[in-house]
Protein backbone atom coordinates (compact mmCIF):
# COMPACT_ATOMS: atom_id res chain seq x y z
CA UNK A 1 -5.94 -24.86 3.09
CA UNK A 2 -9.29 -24.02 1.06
CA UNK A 3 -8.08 -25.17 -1.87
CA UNK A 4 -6.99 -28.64 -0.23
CA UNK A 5 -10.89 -29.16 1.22
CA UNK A 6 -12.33 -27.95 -1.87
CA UNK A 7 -9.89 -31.08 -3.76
CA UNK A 8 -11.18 -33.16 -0.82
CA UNK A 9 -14.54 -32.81 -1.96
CA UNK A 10 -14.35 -33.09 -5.22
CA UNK A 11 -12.56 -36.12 -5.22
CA UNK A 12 -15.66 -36.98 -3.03
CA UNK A 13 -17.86 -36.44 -5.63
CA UNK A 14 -16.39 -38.21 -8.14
CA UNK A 15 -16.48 -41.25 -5.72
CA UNK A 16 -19.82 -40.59 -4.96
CA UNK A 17 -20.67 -40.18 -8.78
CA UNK A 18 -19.11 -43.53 -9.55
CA UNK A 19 -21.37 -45.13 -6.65
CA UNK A 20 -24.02 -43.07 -8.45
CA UNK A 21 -23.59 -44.96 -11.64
CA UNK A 22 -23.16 -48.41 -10.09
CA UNK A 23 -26.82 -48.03 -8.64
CA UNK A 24 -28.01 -46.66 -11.87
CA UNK A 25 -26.37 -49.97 -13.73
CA UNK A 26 -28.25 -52.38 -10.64
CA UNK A 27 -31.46 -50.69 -10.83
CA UNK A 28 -31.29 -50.97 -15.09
CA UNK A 29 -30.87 -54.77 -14.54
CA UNK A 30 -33.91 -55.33 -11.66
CA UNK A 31 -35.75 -52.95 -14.05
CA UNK A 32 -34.89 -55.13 -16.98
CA UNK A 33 -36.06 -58.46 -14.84
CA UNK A 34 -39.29 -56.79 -13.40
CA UNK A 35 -40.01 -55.68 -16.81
CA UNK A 36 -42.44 -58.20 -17.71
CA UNK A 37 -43.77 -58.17 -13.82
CA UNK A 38 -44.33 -54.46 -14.00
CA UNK A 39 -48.12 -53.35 -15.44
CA UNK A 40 -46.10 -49.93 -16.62
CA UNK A 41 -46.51 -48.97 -20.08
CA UNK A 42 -43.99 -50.40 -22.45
CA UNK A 43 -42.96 -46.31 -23.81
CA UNK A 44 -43.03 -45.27 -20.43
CA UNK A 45 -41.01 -48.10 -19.63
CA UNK A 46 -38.59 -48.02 -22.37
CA UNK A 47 -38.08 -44.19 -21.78
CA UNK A 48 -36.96 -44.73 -18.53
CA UNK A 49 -34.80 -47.77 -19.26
CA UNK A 50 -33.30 -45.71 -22.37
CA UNK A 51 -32.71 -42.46 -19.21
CA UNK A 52 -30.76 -45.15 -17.20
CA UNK A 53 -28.80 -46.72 -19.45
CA UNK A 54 -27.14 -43.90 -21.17
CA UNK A 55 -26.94 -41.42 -18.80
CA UNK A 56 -24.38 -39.35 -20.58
CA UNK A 57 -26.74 -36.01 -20.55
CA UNK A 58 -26.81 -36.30 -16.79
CA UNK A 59 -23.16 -36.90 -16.85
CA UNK A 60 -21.97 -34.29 -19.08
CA UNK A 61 -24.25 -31.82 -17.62
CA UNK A 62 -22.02 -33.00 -13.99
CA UNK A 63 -18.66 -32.48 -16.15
CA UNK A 64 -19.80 -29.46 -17.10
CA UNK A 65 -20.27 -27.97 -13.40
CA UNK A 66 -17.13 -29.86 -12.34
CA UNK A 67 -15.19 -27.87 -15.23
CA UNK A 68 -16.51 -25.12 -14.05
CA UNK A 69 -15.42 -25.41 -10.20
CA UNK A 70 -11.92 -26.14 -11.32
CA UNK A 71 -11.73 -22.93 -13.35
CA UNK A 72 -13.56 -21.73 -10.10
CA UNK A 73 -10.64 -23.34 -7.98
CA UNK A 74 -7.88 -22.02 -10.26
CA UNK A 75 -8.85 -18.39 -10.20
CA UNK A 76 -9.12 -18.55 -6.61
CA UNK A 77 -5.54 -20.21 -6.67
CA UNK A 78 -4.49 -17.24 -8.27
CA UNK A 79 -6.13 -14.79 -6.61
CA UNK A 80 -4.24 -15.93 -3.60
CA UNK A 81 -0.96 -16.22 -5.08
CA UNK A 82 -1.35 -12.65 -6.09
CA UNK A 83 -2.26 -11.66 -2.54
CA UNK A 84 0.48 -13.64 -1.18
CA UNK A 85 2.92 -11.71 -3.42
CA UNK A 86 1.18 -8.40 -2.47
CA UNK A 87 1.77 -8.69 1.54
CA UNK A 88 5.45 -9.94 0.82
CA UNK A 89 5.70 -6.80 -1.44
CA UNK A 90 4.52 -4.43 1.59
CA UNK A 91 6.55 -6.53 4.10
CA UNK A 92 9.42 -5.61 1.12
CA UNK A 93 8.51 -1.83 1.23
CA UNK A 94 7.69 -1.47 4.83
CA UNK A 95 11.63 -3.23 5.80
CA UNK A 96 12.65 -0.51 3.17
CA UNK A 97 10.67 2.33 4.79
CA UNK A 98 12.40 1.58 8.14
CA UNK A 99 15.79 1.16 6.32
CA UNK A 100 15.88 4.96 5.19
CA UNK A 101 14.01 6.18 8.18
CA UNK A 102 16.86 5.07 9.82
CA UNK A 103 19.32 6.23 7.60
CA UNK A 104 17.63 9.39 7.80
CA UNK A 105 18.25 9.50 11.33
CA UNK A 106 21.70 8.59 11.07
CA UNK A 107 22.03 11.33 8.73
CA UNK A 108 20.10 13.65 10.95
CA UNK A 109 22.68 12.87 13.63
CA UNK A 110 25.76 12.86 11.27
CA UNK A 111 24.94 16.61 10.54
CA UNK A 112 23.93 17.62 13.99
CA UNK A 113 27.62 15.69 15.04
CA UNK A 114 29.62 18.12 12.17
CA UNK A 115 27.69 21.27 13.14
CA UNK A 116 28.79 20.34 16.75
CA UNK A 117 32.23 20.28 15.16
CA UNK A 118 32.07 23.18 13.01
CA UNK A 119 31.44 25.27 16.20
CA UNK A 120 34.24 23.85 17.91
CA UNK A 121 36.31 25.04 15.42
CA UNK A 122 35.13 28.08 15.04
CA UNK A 123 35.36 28.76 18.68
CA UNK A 124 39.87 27.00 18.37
CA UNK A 125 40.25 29.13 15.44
CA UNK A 126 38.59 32.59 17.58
CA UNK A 127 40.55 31.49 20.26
CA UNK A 128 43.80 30.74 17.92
CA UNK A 129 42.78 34.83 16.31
CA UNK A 130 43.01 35.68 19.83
CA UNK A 131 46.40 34.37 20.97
CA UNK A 132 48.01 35.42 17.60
CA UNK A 133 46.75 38.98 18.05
CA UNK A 134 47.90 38.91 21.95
CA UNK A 135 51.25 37.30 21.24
CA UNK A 136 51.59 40.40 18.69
CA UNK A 137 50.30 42.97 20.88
CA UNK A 138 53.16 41.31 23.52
CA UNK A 139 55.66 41.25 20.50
CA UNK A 140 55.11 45.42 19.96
CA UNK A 141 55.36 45.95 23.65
CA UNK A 142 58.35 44.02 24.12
CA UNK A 143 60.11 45.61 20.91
CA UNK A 144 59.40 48.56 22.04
CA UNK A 145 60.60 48.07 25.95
CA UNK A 146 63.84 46.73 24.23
CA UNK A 147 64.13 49.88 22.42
CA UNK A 148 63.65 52.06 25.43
CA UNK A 149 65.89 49.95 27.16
CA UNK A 150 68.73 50.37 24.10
CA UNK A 151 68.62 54.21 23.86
CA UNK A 152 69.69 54.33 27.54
CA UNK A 153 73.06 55.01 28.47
CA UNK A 154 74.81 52.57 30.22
CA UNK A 155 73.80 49.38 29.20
CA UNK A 156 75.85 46.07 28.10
CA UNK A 157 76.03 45.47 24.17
CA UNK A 158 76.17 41.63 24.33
CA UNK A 159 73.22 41.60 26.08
CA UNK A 160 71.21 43.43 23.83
CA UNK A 161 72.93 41.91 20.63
CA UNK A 162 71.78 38.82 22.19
CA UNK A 163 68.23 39.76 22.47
CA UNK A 164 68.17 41.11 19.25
CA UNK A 165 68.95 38.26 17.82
CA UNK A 166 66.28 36.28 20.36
CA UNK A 167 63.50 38.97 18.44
CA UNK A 168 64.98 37.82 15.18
CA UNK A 169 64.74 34.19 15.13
CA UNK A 170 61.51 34.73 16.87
CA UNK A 171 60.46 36.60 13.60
CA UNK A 172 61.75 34.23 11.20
CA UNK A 173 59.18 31.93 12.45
CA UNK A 174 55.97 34.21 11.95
CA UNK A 175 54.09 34.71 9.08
CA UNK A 176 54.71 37.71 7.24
CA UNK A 177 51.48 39.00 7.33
CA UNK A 178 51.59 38.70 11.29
CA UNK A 179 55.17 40.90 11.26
CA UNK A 180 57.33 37.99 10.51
CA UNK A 181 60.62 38.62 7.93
CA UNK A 182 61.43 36.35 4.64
CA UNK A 183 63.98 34.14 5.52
């Protein structure tokens, strides 16, 4: 927006320097038909004709500060630009920021979710530990019930070849480390 008033008025000034040198050109051509008229001195006279009709000093001396706002205006131009690319950088690195903040908390959560996990295995495989050791403590005491039970007199042999053979499958199907046989 500055940069477009600043063209505005240059663009002004050039019109108004081109009005400027259409006066100059009018008042060399009175001066030249009031130059008789005049009681002036003809040096004094000619000097000022000579000023007016070559004004290139005066002229160059405007190009000069003209050049000199552009390369004014163009640094300024850039100077922008580069600011303009600075904020989109930080609106680059602050959408960045947020991206791994939130990541981060994603992450955050992730591990929270697999510690909550962790635990609950821990506590299936305690309470797995627990009903392995119980169903062995139940194996012992019915092995050695059925025991008791088979050195008394009396009792029927099919009965206790068929539990036998119950505890046997039963065993195949255990570990050996938990008292289980090789197949």
């Amino acid at each position: 927006k500055l940069l477009m008033k600043l063209k505005d008025k240059l663009l002004l000034l050039v019109k108004l320097l081109m009005k400027l040198k259409d006066k100059l050109l009018l008042l060399v051509k009175l001066l030249m038909k009031l130059k008789d008229k005049l009681p002036l001195p003809e040096k004094l006279l000619n000097k000022l004709l000579q000023k007016l009709l070559h004004p290139e000093k005066l002229l160059m001396k405007l190009k000069d500060k003209l050049l000199l706002l552009v390369k004014l205006l163009m640094k300024l131009k850039d100077k922008l630009a580069a600011r303009e690319a600075s904020e989109q950088a930080a609106a680059e690195a602050t959408a960045s920021r947020e991206a791994s903040d939130q990541a981060a908390a994603e992450a955050v959560a992730a591990r929270k979710e697999a510690e909550e996990k962790r635990a609950a295995s821990e506590e299936a495989k305690a309470a797995a530990a627990a009903a392995v050791e119980a169903t062995q403590a139940r194996m012992q005491e019915a092995e050695s019930y059925f025991e008791e039970v088979k050195s008394k007199p009396g009792n029927s042999d099919g009965a206790i070849w068929w539990l036998e053979r119950e505890l046997y499958e039963a065993r195949k199907y255990m570990p050996e480390s938990k008292g289980g046989i090789s197949k």
